[in-house]
C-alpha atoms as a PDB file:
ATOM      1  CA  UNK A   1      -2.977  31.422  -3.996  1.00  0.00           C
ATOM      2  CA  UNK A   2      -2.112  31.048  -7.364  1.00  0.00           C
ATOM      3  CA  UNK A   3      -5.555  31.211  -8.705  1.00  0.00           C
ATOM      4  CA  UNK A   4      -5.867  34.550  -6.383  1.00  0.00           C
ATOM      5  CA  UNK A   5      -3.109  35.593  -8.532  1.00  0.00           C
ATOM      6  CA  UNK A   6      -3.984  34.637 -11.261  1.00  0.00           C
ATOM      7  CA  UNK A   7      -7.843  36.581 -11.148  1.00  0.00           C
ATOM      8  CA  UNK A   8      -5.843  39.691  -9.487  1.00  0.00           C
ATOM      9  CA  UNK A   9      -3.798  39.904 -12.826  1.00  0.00           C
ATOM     10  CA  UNK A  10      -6.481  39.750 -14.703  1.00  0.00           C
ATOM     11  CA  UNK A  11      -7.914  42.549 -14.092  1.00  0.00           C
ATOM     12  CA  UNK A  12      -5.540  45.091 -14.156  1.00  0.00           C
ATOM     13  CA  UNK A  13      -5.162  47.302 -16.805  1.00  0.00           C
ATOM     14  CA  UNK A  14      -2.296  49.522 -18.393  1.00  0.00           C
ATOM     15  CA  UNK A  15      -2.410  52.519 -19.850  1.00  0.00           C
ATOM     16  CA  UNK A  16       0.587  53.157 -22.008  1.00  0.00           C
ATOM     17  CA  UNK A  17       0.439  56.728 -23.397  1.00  0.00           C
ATOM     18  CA  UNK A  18      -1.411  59.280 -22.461  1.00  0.00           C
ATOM     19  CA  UNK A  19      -3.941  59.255 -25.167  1.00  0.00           C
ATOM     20  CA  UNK A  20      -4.872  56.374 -23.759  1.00  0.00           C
ATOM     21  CA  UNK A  21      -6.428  58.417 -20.926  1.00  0.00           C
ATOM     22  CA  UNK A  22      -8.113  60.797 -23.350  1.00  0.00           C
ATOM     23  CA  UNK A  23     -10.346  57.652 -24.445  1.00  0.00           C
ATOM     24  CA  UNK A  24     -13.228  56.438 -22.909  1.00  0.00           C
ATOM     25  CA  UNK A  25     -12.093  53.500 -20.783  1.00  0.00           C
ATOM     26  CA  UNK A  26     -12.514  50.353 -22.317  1.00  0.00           C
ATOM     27  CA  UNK A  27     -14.584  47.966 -20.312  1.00  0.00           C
ATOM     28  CA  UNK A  28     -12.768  45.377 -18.286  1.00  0.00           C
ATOM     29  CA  UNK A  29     -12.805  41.810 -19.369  1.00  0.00           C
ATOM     30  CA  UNK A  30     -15.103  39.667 -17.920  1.00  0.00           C
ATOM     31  CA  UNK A  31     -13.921  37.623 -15.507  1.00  0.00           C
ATOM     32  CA  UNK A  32     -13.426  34.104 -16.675  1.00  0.00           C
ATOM     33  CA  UNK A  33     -15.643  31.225 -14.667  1.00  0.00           C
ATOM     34  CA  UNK A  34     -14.411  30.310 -11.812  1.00  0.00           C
ATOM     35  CA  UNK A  35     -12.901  27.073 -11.750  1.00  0.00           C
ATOM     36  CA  UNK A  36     -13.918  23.913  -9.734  1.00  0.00           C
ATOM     37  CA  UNK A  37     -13.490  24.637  -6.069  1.00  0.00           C
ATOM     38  CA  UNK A  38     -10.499  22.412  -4.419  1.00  0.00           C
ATOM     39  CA  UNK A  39     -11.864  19.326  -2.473  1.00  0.00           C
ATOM     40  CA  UNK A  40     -12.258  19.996   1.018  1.00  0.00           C
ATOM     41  CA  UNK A  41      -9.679  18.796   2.945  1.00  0.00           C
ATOM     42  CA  UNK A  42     -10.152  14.569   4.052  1.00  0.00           C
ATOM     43  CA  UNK A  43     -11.815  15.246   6.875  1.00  0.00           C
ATOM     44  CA  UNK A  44     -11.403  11.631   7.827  1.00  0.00           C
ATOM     45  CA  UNK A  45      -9.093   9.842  10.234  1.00  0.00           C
ATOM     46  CA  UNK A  46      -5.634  10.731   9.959  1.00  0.00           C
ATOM     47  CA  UNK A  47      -2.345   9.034  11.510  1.00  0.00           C
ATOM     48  CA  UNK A  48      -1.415   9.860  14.467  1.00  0.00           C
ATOM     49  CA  UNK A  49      -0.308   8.332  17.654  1.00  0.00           C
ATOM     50  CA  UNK A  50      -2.449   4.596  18.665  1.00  0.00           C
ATOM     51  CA  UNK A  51      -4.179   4.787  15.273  1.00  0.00           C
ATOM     52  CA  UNK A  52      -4.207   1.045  13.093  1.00  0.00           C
ATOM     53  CA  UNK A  53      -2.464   2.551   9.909  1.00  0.00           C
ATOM     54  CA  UNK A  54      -2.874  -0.066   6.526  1.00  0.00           C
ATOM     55  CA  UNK A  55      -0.530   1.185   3.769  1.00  0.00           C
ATOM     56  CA  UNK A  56       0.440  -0.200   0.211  1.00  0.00           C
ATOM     57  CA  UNK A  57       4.405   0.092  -0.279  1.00  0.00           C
ATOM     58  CA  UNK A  58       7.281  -0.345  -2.280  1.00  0.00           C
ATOM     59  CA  UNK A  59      10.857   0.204  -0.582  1.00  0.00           C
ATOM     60  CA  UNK A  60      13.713   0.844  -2.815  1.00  0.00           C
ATOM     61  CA  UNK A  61      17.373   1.047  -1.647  1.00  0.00           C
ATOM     62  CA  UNK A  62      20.342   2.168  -3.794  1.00  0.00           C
ATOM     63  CA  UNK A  63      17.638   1.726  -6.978  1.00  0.00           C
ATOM     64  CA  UNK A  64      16.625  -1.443  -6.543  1.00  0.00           C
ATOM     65  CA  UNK A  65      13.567  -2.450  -4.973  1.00  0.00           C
ATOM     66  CA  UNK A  66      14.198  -4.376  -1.357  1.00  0.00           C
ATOM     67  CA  UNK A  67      10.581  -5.094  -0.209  1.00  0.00           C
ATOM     68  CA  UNK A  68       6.920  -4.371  -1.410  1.00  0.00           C
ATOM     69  CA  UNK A  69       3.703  -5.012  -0.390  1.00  0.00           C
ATOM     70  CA  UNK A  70       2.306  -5.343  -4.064  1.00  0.00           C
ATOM     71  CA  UNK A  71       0.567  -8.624  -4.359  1.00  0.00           C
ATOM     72  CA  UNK A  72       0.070  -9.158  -0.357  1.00  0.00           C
ATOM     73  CA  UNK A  73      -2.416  -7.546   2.165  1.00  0.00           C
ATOM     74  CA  UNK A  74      -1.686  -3.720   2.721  1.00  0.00           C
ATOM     75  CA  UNK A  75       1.299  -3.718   5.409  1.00  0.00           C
ATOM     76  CA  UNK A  76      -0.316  -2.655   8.687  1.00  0.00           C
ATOM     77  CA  UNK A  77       0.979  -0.950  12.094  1.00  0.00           C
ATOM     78  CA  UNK A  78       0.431   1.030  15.015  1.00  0.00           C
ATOM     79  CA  UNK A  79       1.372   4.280  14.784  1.00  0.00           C
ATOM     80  CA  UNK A  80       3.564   6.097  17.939  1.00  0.00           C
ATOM     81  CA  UNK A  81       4.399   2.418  19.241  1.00  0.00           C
ATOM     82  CA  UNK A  82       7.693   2.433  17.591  1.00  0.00           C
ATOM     83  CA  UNK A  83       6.798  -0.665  15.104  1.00  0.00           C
ATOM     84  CA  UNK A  84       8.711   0.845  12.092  1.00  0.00           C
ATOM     85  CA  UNK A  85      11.520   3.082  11.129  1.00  0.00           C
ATOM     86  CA  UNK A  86      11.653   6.322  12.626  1.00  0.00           C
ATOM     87  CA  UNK A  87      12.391   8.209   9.922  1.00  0.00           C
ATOM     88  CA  UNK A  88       9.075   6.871   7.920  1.00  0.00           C
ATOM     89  CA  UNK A  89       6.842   7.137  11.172  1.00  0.00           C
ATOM     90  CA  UNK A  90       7.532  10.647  11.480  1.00  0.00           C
ATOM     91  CA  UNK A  91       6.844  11.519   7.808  1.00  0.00           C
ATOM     92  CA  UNK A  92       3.646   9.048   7.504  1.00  0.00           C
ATOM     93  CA  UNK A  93       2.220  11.410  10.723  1.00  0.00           C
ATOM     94  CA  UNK A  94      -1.391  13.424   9.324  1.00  0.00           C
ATOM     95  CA  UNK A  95      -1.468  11.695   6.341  1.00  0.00           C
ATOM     96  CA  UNK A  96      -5.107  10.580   5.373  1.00  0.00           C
ATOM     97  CA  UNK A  97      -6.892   7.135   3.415  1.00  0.00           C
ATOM     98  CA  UNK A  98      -6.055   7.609  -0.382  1.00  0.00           C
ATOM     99  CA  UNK A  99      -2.924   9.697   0.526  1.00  0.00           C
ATOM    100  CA  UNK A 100       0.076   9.118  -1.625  1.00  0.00           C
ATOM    101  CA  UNK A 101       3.932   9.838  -0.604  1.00  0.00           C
ATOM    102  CA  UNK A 102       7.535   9.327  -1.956  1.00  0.00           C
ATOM    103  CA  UNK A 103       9.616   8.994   1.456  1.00  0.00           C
ATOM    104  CA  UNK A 104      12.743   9.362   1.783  1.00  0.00           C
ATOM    105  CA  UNK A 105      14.862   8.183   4.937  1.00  0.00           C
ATOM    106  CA  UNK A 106      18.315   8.421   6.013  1.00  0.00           C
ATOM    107  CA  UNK A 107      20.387   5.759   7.631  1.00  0.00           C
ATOM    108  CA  UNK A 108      20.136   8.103  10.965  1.00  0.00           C
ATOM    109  CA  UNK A 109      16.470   7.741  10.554  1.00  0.00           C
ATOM    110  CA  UNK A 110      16.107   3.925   8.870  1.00  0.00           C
ATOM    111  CA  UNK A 111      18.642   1.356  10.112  1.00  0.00           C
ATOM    112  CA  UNK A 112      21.533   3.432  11.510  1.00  0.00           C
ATOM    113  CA  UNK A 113      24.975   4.290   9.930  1.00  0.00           C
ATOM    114  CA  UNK A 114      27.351   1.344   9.105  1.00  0.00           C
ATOM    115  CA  UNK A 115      28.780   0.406  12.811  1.00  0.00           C
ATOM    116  CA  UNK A 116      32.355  -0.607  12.520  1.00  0.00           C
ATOM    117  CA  UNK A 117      32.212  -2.665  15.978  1.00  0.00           C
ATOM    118  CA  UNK A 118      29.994  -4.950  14.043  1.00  0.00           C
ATOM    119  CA  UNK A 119      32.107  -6.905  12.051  1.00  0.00           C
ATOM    120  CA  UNK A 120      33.722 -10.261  13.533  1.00  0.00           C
ATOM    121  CA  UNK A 121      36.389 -12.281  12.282  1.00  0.00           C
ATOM    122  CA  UNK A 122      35.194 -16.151  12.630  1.00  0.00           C
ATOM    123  CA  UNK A 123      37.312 -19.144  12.152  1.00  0.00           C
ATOM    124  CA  UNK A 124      36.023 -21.199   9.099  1.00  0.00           C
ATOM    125  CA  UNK A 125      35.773 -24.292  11.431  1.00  0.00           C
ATOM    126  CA  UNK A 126      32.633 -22.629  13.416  1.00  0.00           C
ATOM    127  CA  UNK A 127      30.526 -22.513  10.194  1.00  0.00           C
ATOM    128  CA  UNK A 128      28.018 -25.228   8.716  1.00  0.00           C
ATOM    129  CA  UNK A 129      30.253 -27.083   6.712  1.00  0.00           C
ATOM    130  CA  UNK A 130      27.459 -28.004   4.018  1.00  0.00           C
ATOM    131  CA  UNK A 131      27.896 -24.425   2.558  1.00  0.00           C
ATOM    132  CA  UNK A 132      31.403 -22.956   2.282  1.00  0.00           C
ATOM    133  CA  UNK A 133      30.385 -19.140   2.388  1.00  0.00           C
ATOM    134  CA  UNK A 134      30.842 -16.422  -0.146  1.00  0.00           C
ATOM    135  CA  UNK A 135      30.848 -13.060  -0.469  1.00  0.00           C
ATOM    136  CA  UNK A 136      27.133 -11.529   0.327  1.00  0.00           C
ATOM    137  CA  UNK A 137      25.688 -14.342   1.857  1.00  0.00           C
ATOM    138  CA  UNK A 138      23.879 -14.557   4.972  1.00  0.00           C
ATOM    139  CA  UNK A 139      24.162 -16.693   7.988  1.00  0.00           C
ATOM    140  CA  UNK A 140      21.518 -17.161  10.265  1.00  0.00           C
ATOM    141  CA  UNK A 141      21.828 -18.371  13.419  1.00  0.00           C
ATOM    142  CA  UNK A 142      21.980 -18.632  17.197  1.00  0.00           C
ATOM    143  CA  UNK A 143      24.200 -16.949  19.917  1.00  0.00           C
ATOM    144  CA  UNK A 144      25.422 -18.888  22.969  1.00  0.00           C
ATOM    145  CA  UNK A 145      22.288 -17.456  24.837  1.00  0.00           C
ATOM    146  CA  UNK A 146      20.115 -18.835  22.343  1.00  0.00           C
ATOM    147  CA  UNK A 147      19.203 -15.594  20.618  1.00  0.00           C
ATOM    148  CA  UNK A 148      18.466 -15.523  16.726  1.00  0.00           C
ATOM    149  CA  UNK A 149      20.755 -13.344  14.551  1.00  0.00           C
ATOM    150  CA  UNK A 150      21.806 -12.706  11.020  1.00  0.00           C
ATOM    151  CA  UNK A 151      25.031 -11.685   9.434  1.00  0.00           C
ATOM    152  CA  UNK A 152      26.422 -11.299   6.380  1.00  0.00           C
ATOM    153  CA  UNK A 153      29.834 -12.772   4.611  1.00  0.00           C
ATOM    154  CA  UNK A 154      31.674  -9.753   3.964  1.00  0.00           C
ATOM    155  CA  UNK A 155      35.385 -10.670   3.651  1.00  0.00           C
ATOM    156  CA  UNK A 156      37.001 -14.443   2.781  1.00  0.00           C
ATOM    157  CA  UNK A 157      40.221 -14.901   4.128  1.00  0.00           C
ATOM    158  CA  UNK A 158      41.956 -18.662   4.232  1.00  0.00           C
ATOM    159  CA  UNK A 159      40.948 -19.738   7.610  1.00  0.00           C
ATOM    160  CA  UNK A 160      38.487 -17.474   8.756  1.00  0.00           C
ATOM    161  CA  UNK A 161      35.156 -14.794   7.945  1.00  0.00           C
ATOM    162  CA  UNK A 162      34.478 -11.540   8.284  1.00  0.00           C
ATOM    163  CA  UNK A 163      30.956 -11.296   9.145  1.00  0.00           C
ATOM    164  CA  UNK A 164      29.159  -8.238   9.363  1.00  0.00           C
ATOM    165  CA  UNK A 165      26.347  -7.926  11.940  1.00  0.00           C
ATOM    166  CA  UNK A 166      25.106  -4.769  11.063  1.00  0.00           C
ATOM    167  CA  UNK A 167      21.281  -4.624   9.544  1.00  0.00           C
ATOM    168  CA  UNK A 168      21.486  -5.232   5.764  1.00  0.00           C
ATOM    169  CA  UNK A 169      19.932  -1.806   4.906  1.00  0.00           C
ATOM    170  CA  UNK A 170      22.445  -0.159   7.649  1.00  0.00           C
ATOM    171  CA  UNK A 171      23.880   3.123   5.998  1.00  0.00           C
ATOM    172  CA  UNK A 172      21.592   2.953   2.934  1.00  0.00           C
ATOM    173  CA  UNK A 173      19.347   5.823   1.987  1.00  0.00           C
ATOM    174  CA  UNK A 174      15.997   4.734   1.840  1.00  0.00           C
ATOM    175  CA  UNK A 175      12.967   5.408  -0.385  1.00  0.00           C
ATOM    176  CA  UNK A 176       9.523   4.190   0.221  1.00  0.00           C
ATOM    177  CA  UNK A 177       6.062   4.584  -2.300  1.00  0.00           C
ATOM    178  CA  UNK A 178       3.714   4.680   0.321  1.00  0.00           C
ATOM    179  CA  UNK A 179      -0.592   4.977  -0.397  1.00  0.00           C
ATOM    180  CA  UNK A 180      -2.176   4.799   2.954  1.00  0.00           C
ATOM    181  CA  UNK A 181      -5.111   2.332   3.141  1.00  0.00           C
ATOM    182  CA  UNK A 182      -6.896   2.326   5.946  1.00  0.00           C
ATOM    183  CA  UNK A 183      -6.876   4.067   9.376  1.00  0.00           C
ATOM    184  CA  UNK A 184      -8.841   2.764  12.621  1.00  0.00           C
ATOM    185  CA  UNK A 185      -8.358   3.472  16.457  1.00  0.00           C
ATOM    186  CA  UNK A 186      -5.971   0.738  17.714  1.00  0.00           C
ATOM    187  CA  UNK A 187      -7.087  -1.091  20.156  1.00  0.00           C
ATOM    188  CA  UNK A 188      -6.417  -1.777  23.587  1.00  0.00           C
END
């Protein structure tokens, strides 16, 4: 559009008096070359639902970067089969191979809000005793059905923890630099 503009201005002309008028017309410019047409549209796959998706990525959080794929194989998923965020599925949909994006996902959409239910006062006496926590740490663990979890130290208090169970990235704004690689028909 805004080369359409651009040639449409071009030609007009204005007459400013009416002398002007008594003048032969001056000849209109000539119209300057046309410039390169756009590239077609990638008329190759795109992402959408039960398409492979390989993408490069750097995810930062609060400005620092949490997670990248720089140095490793491109990250890959299935796309529709809820393997990542939400909020970055959505926005990675009918993007094409070579296609760049700066994403940017809210804790509704990423790891959810902060859950206040989530934080548990332990007594000291349950942790390893090897490491006395601190502040920021994380415990990993099992529950008494055998489940894995993770939490992390969020208060100290003389005989007991707060842990928090929430994900770490829970309420955090997140922004991922995203360059799709590679996009194939999943399989069965």
């Amino acid at each position: 559009m805004k080369r359409t503009l651009m040639t449409l201005f071009g030609t007009l002309a204005l007459i400013t008096s009416s002398a002007a008028a008594e003048k032969p017309a001056a000849a209109p410019p000539a119209p300057a070359p046309e410039a390169a047409a756009a590239p077609a549209p990638n008329a190759g796959p795109v992402v959408q639902e039960n398409m492979k998706v390989g993408m490069d990525y750097t995810l930062t959080a609060e400005g620092k970067v949490v997670d990248t794929s720089e140095g490793k194989p491109p990250f890959q998923y299935v796309h529709g089969k809820s393997q990542i965020i939400p909020g970055l599925e959505r926005q990675l949909a009918g993007l094409h191979i070579g296609d760049t994006r700066e994403i940017t996902v809210s804790p509704e959409e990423g790891y959810g809000v902060v859950d206040p239910n989530a934080f548990m006062e332990v007594p000291k006496s349950q942790l390893p005793p090897a490491n006395p926590p601190t502040v920021g740490a994380m415990l990993r663990g099992t529950d008494a059905n055998g489940r894995p979890f993770q939490a992390i130290v969020s208060e100290i208090k003389p005989e007991s923890v707060i842990l928090n169970f929430n994900h770490p990235l829970a309420g955090k704004t997140l922004v991922f630099k995203i360059k799709i690689t590679d996009i194939a028909p999943a399989g069965p």
